[in-house]
N, C-alpha and C. Protein backbone atom coordinates (compact mmCIF):
# COMPACT_ATOMS: atom_id res chain seq x y z
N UNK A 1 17.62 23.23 -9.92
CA UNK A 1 16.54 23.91 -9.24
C UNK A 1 15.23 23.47 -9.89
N UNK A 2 14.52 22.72 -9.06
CA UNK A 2 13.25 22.52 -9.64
C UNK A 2 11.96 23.65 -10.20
N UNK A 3 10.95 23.47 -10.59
CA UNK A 3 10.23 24.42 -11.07
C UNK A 3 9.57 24.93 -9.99
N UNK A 4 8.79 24.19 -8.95
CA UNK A 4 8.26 24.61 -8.17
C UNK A 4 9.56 25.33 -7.00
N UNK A 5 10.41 24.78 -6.96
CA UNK A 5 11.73 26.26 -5.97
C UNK A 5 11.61 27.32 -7.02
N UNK A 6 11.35 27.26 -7.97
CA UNK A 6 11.11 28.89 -8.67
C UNK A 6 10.03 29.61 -8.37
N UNK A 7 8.82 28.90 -8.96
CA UNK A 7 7.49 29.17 -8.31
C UNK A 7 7.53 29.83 -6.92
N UNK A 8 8.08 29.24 -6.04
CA UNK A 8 8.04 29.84 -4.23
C UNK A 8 8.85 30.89 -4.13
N UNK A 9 10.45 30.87 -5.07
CA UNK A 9 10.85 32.18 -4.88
C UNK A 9 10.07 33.59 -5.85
N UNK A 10 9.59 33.29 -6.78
CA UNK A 10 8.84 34.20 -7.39
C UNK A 10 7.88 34.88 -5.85
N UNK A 11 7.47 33.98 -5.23
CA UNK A 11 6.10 34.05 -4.30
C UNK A 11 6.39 34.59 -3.18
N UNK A 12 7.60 34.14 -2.85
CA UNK A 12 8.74 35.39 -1.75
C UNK A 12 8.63 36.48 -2.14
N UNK A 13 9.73 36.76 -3.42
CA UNK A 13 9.81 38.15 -3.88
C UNK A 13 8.69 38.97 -4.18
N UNK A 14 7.22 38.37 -4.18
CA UNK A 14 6.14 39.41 -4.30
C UNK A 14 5.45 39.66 -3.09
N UNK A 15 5.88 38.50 -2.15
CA UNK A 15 5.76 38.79 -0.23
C UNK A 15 7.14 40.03 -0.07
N UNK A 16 7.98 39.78 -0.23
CA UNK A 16 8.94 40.93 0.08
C UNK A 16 8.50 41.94 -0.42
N UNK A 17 8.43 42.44 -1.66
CA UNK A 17 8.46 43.74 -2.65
C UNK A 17 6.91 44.51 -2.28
N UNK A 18 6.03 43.59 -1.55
CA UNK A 18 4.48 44.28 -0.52
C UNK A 18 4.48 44.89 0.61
N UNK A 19 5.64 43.36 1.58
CA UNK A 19 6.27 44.07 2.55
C UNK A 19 6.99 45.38 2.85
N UNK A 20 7.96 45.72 1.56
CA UNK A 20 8.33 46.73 1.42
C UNK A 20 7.55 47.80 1.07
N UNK A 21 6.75 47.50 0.35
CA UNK A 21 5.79 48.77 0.13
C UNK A 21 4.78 48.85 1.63
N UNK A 22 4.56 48.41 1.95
CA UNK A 22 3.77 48.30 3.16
C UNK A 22 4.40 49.60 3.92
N UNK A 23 5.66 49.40 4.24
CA UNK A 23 6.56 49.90 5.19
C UNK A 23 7.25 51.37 4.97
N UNK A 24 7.35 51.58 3.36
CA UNK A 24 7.84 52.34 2.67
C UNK A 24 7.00 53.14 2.31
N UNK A 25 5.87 53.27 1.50
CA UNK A 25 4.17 53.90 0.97
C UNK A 25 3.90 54.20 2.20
N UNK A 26 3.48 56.09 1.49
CA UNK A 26 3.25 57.19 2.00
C UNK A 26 1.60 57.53 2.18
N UNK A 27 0.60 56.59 0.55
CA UNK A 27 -0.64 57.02 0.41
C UNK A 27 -1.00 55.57 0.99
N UNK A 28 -2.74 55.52 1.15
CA UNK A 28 -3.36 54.90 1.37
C UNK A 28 -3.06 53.75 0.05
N UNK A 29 -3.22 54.52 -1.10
CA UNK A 29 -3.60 53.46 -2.07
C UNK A 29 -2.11 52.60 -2.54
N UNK A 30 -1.03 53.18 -2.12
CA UNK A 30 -0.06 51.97 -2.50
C UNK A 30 0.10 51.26 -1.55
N UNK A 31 -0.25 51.38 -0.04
CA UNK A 31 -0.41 50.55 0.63
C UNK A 31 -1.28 49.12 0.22
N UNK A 32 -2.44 49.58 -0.53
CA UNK A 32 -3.37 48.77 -0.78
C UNK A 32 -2.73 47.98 -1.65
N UNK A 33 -2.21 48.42 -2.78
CA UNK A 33 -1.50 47.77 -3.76
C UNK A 33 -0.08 46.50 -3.06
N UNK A 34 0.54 47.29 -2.40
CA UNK A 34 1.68 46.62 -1.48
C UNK A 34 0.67 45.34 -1.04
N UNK A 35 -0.54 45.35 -0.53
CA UNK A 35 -1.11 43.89 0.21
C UNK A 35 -1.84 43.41 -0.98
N UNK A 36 -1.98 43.49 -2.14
CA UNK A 36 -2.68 43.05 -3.16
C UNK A 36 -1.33 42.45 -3.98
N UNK A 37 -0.17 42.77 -3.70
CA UNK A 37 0.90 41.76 -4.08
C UNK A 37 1.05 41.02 -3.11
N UNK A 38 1.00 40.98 -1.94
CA UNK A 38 1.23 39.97 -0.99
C UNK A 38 0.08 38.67 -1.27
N UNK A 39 -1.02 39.11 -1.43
CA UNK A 39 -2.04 38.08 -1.50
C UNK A 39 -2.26 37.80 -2.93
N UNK A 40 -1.55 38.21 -3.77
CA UNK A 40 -1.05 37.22 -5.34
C UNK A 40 0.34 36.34 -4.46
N UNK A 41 1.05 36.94 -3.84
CA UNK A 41 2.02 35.97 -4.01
C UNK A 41 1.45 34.85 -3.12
N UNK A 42 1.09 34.95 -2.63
CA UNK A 42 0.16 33.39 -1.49
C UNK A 42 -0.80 32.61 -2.67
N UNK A 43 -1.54 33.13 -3.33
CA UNK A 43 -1.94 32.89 -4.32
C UNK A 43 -1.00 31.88 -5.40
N UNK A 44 -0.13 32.28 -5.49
CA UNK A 44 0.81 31.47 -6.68
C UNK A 44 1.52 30.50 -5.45
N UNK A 45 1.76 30.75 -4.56
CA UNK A 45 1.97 29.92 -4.34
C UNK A 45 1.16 28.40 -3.62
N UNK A 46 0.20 28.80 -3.57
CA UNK A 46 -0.90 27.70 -3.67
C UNK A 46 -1.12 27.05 -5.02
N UNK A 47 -0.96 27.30 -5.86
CA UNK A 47 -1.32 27.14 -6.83
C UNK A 47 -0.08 26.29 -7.19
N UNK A 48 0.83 26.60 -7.28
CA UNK A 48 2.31 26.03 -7.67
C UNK A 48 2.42 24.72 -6.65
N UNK A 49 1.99 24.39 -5.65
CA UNK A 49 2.01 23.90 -5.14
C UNK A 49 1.42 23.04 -5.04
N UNK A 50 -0.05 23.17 -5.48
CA UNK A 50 -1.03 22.37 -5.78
C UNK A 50 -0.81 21.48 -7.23
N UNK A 51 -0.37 22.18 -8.27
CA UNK A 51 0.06 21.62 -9.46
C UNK A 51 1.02 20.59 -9.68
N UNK A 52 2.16 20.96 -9.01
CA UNK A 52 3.48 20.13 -8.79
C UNK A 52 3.76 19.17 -7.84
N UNK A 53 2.50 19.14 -6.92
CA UNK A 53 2.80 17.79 -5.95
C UNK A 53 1.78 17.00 -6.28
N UNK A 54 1.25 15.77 -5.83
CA UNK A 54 0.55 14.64 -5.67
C UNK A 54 -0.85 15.29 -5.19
N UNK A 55 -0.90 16.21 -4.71
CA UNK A 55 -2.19 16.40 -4.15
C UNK A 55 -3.04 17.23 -5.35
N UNK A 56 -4.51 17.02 -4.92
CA UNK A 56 -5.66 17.62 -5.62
C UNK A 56 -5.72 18.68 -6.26
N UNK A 57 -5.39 18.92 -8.05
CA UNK A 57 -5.36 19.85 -8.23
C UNK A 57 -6.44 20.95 -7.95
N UNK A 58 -7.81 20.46 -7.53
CA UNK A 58 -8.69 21.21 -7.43
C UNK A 58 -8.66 21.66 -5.77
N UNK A 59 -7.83 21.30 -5.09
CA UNK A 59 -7.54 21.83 -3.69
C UNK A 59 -7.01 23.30 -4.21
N UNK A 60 -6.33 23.37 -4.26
CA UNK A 60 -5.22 23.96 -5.22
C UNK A 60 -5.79 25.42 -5.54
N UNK A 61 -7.20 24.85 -6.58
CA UNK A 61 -7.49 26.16 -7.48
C UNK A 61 -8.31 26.41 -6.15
N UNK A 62 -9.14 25.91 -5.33
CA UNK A 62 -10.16 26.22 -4.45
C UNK A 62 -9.65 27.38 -3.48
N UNK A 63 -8.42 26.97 -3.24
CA UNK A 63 -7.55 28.17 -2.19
C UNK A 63 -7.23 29.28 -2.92
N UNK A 64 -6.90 28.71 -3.74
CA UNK A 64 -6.05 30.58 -4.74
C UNK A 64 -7.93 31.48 -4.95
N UNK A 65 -8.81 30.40 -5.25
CA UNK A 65 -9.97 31.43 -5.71
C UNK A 65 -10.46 31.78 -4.48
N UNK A 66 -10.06 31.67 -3.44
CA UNK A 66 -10.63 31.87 -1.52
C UNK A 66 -9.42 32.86 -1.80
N UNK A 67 -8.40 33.17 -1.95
CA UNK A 67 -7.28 34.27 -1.88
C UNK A 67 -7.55 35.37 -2.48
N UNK A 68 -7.89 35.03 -3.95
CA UNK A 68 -8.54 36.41 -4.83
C UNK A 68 -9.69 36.57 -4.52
N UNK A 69 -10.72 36.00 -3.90
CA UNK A 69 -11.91 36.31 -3.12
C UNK A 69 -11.87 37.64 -2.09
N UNK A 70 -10.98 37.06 -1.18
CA UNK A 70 -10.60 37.97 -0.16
C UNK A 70 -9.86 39.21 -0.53
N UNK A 71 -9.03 38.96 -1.46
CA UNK A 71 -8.40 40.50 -2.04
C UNK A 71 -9.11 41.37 -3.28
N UNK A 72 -10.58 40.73 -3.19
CA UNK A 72 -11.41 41.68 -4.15
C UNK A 72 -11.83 41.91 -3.03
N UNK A 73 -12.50 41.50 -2.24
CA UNK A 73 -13.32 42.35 -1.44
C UNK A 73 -12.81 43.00 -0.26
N UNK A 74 -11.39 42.77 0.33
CA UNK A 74 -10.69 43.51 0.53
C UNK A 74 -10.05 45.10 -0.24
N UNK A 75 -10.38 44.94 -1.52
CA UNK A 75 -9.72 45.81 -2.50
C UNK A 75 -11.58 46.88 -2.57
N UNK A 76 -12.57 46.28 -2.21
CA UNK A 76 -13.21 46.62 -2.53
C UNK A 76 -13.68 47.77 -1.68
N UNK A 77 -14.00 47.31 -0.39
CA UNK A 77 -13.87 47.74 1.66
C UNK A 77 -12.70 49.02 1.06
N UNK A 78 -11.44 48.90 0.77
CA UNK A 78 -10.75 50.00 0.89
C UNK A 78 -10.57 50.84 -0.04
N UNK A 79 -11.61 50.98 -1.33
CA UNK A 79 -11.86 51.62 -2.14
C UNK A 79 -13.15 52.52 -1.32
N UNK A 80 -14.47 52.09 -0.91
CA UNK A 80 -15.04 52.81 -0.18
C UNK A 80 -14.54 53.99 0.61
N UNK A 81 -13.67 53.09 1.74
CA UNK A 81 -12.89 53.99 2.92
C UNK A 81 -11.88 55.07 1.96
N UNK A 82 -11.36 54.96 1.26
CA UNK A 82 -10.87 56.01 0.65
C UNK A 82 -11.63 57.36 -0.06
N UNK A 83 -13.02 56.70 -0.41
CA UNK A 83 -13.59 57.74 -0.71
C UNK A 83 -13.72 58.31 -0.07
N UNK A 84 -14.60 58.04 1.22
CA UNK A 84 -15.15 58.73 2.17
C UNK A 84 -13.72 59.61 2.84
N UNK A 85 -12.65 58.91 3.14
CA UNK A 85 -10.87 59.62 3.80
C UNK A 85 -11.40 61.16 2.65
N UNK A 86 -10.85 60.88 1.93
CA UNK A 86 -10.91 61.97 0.71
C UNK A 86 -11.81 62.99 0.48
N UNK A 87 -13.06 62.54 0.69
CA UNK A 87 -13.41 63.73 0.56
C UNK A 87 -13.74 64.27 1.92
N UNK A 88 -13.34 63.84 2.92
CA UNK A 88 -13.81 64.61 4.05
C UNK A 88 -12.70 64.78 4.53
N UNK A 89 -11.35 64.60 4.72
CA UNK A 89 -9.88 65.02 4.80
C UNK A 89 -9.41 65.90 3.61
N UNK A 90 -9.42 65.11 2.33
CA UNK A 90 -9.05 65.80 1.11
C UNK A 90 -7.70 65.83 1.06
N UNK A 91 -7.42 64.56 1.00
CA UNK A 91 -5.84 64.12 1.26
C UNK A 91 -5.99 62.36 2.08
N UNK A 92 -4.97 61.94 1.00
CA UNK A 92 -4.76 59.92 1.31
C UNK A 92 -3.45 59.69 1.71
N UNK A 93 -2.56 60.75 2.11
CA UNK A 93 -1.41 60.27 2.78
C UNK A 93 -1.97 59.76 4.31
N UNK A 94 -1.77 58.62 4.24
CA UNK A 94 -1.10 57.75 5.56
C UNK A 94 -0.49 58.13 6.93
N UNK A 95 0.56 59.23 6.49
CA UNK A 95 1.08 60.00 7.91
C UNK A 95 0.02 61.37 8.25
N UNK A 96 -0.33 61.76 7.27
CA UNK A 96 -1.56 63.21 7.70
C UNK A 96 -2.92 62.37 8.19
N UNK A 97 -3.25 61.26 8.15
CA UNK A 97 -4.39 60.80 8.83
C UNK A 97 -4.31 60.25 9.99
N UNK A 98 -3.64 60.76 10.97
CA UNK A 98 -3.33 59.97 11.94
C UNK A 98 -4.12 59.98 12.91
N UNK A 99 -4.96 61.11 13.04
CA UNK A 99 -6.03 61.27 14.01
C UNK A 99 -7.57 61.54 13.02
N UNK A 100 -8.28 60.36 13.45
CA UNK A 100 -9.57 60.71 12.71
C UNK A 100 -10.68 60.58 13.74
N UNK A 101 -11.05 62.16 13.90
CA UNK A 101 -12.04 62.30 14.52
C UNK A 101 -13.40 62.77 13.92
N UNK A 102 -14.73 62.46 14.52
CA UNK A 102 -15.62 62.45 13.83
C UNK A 102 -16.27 63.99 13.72
């Protein structure tokens, strides 16, 4: 088994174990967490990918830092929205917000 088939299954199992939380998570915020492993594991695997083949390692780092780009400021957007959920619901479960009216 080469290094990089490790690398990609590592990068599965942190796409699966998000997926699952995705599906499974009750609050807002492990949801968030569940897609903040999904977009590390895309992350590594750009990266692993970029390292271990012929192509540009700086392709490579350029995508993973466009990945953690997007999942800070993704992480960032749903730190806001939670405040605001919270204190005007006063409660981050996922199934009790189902209707938000103004």
């Amino acid at each position: 088994m080469s290094v990089m088939t490790i690398y990609h299954l590592v990068a599965i199992f942190l796409l699966c174990i998000g997926i699952f939380g995705i599906a499974y998570r009750r609050t807002l915020i492990g949801i968030v967490l569940s897609i903040e492993l999904i977009l590390n594991g895309a992350g590594l695997s750009i990266m692993a990918s970029a390292q271990l083949t012929p192509t540009p390692n700086e392709l490579g780092q350029v995508g993973t830092l466009l990945v953690m780009g997007i999942a800070a400021a993704e992480a960032t957007l749903l730190l806001a929205i939670f405040l605001v959920v919270s204190r005007r619901f006063k409660n981050v479960e996922a199934g009790k917000l189902i209707t938000m009216r103004g």
